[in-house]
N, C-alpha and C. Protein backbone atom coordinates (compact mmCIF):
# COMPACT_ATOMS: atom_id res chain seq x y z
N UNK A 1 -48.89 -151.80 -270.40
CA UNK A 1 -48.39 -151.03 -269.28
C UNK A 1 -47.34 -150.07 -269.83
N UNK A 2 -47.44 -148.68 -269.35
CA UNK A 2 -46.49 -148.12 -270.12
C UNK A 2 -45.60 -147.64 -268.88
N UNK A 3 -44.29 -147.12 -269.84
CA UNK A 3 -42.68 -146.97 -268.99
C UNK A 3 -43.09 -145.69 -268.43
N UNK A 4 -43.56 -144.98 -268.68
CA UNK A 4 -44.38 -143.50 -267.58
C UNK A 4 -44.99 -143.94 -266.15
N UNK A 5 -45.75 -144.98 -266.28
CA UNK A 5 -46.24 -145.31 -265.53
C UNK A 5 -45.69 -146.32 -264.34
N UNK A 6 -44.48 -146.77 -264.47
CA UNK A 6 -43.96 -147.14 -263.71
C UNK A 6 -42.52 -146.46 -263.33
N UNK A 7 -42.70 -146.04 -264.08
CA UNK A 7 -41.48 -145.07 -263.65
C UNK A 7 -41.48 -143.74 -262.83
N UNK A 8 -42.91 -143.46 -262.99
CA UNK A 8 -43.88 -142.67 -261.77
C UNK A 8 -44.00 -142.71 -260.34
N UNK A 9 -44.38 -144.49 -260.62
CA UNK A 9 -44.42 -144.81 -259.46
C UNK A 9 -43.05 -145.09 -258.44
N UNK A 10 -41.67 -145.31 -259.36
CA UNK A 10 -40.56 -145.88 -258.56
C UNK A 10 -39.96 -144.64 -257.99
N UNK A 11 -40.40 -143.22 -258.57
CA UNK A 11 -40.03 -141.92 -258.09
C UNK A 11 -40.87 -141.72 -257.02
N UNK A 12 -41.93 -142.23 -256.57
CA UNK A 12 -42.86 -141.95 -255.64
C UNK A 12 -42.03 -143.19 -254.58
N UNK A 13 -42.10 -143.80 -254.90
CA UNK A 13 -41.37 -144.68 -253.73
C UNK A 13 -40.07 -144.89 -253.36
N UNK A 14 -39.21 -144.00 -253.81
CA UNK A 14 -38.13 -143.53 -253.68
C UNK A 14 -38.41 -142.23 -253.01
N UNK A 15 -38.94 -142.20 -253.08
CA UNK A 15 -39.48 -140.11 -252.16
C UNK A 15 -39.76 -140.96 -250.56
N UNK A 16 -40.59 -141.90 -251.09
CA UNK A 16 -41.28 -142.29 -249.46
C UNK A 16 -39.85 -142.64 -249.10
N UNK A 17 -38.71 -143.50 -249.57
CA UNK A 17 -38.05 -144.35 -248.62
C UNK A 17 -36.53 -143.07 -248.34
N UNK A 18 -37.05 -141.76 -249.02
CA UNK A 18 -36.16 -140.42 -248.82
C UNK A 18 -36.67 -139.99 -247.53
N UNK A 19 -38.34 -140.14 -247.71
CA UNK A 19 -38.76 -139.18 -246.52
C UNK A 19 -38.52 -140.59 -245.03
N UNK A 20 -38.66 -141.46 -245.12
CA UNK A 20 -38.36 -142.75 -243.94
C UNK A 20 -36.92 -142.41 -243.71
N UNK A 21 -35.94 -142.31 -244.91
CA UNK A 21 -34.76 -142.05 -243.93
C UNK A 21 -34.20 -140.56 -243.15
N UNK A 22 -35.38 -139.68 -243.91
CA UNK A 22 -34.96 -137.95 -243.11
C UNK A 22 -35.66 -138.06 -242.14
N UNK A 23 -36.94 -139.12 -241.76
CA UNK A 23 -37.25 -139.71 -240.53
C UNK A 23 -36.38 -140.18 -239.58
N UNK A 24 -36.10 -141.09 -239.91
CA UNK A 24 -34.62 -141.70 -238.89
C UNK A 24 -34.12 -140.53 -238.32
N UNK A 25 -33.45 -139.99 -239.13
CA UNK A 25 -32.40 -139.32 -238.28
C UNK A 25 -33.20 -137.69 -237.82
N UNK A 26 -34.45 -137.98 -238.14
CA UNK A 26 -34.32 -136.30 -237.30
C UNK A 26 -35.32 -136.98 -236.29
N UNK A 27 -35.57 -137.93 -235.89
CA UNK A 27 -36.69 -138.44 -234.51
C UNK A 27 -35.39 -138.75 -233.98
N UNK A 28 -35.79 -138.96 -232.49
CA UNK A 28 -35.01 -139.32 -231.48
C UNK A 28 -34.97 -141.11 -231.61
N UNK A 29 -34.20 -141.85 -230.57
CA UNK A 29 -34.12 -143.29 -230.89
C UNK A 29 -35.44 -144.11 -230.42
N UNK A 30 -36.29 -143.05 -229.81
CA UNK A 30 -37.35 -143.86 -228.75
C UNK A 30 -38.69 -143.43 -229.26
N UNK A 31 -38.23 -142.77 -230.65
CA UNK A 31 -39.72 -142.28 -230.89
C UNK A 31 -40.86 -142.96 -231.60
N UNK A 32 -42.12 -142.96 -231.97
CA UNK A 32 -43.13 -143.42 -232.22
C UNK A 32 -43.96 -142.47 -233.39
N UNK A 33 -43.98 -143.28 -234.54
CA UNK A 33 -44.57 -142.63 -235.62
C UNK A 33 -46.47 -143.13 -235.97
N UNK A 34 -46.92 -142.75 -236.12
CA UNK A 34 -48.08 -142.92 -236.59
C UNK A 34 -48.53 -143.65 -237.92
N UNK A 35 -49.34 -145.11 -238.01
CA UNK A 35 -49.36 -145.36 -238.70
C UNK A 35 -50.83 -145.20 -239.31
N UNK A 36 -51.56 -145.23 -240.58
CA UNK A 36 -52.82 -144.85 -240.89
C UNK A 36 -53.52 -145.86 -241.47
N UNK A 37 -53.99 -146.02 -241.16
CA UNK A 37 -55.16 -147.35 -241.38
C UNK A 37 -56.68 -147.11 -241.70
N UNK A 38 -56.73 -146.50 -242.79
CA UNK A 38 -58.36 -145.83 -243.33
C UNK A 38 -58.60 -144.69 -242.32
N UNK A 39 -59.48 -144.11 -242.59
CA UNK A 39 -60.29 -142.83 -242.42
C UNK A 39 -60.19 -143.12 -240.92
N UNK A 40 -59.95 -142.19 -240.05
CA UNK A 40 -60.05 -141.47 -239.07
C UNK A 40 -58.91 -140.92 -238.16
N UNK A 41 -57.99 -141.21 -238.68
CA UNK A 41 -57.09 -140.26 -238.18
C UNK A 41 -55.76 -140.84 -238.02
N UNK A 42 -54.97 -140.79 -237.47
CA UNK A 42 -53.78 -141.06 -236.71
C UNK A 42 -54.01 -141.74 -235.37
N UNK A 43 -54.10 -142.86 -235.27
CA UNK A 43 -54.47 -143.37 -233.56
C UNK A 43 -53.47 -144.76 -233.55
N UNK A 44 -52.73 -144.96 -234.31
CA UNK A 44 -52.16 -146.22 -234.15
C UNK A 44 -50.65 -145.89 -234.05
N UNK A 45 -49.98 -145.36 -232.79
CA UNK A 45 -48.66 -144.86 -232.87
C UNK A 45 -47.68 -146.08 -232.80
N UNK A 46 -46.99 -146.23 -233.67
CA UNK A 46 -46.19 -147.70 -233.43
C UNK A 46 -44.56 -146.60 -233.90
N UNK A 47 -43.45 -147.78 -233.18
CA UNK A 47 -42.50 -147.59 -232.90
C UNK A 47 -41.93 -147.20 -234.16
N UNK A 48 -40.46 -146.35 -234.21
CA UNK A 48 -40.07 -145.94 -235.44
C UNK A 48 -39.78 -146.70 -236.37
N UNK A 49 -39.28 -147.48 -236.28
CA UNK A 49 -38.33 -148.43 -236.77
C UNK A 49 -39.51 -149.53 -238.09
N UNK A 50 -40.43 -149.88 -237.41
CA UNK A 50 -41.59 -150.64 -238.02
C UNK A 50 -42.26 -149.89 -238.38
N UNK A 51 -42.46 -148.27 -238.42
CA UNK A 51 -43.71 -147.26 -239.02
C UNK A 51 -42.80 -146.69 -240.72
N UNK A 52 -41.31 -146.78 -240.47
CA UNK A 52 -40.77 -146.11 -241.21
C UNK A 52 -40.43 -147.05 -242.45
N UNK A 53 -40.44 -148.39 -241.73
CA UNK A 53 -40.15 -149.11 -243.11
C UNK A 53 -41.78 -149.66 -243.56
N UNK A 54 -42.55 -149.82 -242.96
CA UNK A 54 -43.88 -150.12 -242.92
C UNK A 54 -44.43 -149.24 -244.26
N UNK A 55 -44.34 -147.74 -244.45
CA UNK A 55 -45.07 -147.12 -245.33
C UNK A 55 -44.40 -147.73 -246.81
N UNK A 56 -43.01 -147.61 -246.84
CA UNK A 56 -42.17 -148.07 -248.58
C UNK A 56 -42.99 -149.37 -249.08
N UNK A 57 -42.63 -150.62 -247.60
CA UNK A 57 -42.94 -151.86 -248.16
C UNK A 57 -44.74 -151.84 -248.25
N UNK A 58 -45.30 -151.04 -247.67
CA UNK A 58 -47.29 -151.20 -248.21
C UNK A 58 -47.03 -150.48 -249.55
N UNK A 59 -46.49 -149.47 -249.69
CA UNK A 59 -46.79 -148.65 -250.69
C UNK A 59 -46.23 -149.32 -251.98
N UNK A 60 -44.93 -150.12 -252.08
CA UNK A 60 -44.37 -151.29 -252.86
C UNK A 60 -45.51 -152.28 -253.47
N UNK A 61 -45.90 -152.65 -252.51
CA UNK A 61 -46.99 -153.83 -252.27
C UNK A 61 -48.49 -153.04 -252.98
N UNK A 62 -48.76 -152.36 -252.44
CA UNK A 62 -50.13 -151.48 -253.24
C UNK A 62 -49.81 -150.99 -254.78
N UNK A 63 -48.62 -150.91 -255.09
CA UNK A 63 -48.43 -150.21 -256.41
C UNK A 63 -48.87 -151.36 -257.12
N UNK A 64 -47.85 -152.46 -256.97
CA UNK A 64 -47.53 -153.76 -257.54
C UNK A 64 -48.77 -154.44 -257.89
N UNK A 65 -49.81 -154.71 -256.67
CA UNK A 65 -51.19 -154.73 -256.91
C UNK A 65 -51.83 -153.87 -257.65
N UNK A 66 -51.86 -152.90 -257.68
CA UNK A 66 -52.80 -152.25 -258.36
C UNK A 66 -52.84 -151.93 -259.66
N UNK A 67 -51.21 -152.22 -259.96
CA UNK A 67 -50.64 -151.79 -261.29
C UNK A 67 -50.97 -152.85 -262.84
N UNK A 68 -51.18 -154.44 -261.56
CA UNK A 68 -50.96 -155.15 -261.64
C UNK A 68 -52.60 -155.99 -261.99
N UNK A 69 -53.70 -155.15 -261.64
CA UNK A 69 -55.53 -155.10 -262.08
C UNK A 69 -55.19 -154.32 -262.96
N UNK A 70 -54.62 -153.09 -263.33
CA UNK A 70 -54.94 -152.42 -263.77
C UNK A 70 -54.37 -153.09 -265.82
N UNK A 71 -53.12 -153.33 -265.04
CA UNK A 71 -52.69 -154.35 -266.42
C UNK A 71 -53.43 -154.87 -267.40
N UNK A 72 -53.96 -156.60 -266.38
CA UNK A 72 -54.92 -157.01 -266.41
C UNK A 72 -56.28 -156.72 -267.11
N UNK A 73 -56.99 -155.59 -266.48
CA UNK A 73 -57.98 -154.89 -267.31
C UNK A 73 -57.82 -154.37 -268.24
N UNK A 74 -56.91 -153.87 -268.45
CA UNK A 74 -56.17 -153.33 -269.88
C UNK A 74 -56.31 -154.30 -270.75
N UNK A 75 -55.51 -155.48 -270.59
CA UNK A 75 -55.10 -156.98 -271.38
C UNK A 75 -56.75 -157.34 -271.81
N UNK A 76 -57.76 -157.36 -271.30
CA UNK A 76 -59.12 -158.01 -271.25
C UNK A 76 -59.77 -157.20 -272.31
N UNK A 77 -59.26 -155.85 -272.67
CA UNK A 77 -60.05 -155.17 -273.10
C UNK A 77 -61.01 -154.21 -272.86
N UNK A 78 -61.22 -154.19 -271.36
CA UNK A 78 -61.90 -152.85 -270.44
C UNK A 78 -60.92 -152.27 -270.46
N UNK A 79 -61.53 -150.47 -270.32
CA UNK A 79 -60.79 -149.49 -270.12
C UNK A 79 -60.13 -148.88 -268.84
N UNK A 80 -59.63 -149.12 -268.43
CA UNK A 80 -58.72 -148.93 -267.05
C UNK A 80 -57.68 -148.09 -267.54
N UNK A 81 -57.46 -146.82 -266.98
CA UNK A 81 -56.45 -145.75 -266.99
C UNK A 81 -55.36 -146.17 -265.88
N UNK A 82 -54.15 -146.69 -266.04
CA UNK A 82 -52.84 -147.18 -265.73
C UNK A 82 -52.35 -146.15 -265.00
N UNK A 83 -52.57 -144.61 -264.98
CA UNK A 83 -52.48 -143.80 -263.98
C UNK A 83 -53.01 -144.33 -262.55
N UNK A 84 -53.45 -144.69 -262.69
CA UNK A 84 -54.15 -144.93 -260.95
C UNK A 84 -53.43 -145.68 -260.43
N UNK A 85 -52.50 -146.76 -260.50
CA UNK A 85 -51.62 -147.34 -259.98
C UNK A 85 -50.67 -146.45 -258.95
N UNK A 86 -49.90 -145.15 -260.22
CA UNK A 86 -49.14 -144.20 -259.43
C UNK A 86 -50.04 -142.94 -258.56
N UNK A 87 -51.16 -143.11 -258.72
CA UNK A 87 -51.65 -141.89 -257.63
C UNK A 87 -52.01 -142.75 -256.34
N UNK A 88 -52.38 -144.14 -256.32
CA UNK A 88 -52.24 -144.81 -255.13
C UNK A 88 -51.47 -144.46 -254.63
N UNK A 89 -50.12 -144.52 -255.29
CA UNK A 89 -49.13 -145.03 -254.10
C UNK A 89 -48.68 -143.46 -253.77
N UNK A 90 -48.60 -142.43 -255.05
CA UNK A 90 -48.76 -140.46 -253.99
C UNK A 90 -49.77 -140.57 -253.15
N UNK A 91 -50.93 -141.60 -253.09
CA UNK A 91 -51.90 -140.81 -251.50
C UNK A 91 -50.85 -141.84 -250.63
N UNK A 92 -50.39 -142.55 -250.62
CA UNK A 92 -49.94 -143.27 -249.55
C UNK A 92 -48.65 -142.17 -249.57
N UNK A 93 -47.93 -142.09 -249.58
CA UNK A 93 -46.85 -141.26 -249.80
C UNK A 93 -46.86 -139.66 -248.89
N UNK A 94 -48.48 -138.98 -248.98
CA UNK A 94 -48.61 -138.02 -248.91
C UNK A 94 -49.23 -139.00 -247.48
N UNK A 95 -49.86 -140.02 -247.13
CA UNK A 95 -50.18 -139.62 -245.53
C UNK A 95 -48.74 -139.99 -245.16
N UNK A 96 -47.80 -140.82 -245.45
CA UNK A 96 -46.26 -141.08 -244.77
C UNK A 96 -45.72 -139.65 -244.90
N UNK A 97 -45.88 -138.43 -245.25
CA UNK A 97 -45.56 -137.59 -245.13
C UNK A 97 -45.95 -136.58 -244.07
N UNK A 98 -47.41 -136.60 -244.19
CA UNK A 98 -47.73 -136.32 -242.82
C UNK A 98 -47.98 -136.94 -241.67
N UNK A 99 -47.87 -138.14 -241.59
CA UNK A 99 -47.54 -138.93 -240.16
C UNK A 99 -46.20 -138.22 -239.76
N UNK A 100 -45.05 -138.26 -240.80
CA UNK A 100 -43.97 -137.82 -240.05
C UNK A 100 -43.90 -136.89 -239.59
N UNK A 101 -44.68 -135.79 -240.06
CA UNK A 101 -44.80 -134.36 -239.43
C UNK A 101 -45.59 -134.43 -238.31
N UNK A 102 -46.42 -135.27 -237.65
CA UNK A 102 -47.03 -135.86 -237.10
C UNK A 102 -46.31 -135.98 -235.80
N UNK A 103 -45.41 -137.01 -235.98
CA UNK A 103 -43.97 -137.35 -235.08
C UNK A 103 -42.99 -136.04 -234.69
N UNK A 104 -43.22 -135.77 -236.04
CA UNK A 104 -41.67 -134.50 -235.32
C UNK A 104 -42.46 -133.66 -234.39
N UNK A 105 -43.83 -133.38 -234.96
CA UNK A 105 -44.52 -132.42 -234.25
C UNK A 105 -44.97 -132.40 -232.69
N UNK A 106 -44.66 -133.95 -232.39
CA UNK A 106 -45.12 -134.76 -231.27
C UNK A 106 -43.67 -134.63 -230.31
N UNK A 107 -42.67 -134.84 -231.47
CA UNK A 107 -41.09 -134.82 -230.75
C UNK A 107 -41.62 -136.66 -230.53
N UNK A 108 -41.88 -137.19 -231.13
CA UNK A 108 -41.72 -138.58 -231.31
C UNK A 108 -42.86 -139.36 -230.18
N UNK A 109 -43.02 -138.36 -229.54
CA UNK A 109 -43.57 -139.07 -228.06
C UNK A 109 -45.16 -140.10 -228.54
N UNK A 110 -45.61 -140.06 -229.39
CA UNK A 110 -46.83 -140.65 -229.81
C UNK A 110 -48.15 -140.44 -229.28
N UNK A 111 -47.89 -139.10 -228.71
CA UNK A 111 -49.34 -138.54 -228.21
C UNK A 111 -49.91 -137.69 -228.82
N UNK A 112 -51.21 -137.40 -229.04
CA UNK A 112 -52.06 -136.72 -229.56
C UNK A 112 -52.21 -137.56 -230.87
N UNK A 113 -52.77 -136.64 -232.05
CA UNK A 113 -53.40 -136.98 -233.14
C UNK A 113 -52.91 -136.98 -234.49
C-alpha cells in the first residue's frame, strides 16, 4: 500500500467533511439534504444533520474497504491498481457535493430532484 495512496484519500475526506460543514452553516436549521443511493437520482431527502455526517462516515467506511481488497490483492499477487481506493471515495465526494447544491438549490426544503 503506498503513502500516495492514502494520503489521497484522507484529502478527499477532509474536503467531504469541509464541504458537510460549509453545509451546516449555509442551510437553514430545518433543512433536508439528499442522500444517493445508486443510480437514479436524488429521491431520498433526509434531514441535515444525518445527510451531512452520513456522506464522511460512508465515504470513511468505503475507502477503508476498498483500500483494504485492494491491499489484499496486491499481497496475493494479482494485479490490483491501489488507485481505485481514492477515486471511490472522489465519486462519493463529488455526489456529496452535488446533493449539497441540491439543498441550497432547494433552500433546504427537500423538494424536487
Amino acid at each position: 500500500m503506498g503513502v500516495g495512496v492514502v494520503v489521497g484519500g484522507v484529502i478527499v475526506l477532509l474536503a467531504m467533511v469541509g464541504i458537510s460543514a460549509y453545509a451546516w452553516v449555509t442551510l437553514p436549521p430545518g433543512a433536508r439534504v439528499p442522500l444517493h443511493y445508486g443510480m437514479g437520482g436524488y429521491r431520498n431527502w433526509q434531514p441535515k444533520a444525518l445527510a451531512l455526517v452520513s456522506y464522511p462516515v460512508i465515504g470513511a467506511f468505503v475507502f477503508a474497504v476498498v483500500l483494504g481488497a485492494t491491499s489484499k490483492a496486491a499481497s496475493s499477487g494479482k494485479s490490483t491498481p491501489e488507485i481505485i481506493a481514492p477515486l471511490v471515495i472522489l465519486i462519493i465526494a463529488i455526489t456529496q457535493y452535488f446533493a449539497v447544491r441540491a439543498a441550497i438549490n432547494n433552500k433546504g426544503s427537500g423538494d424536487g430532484y
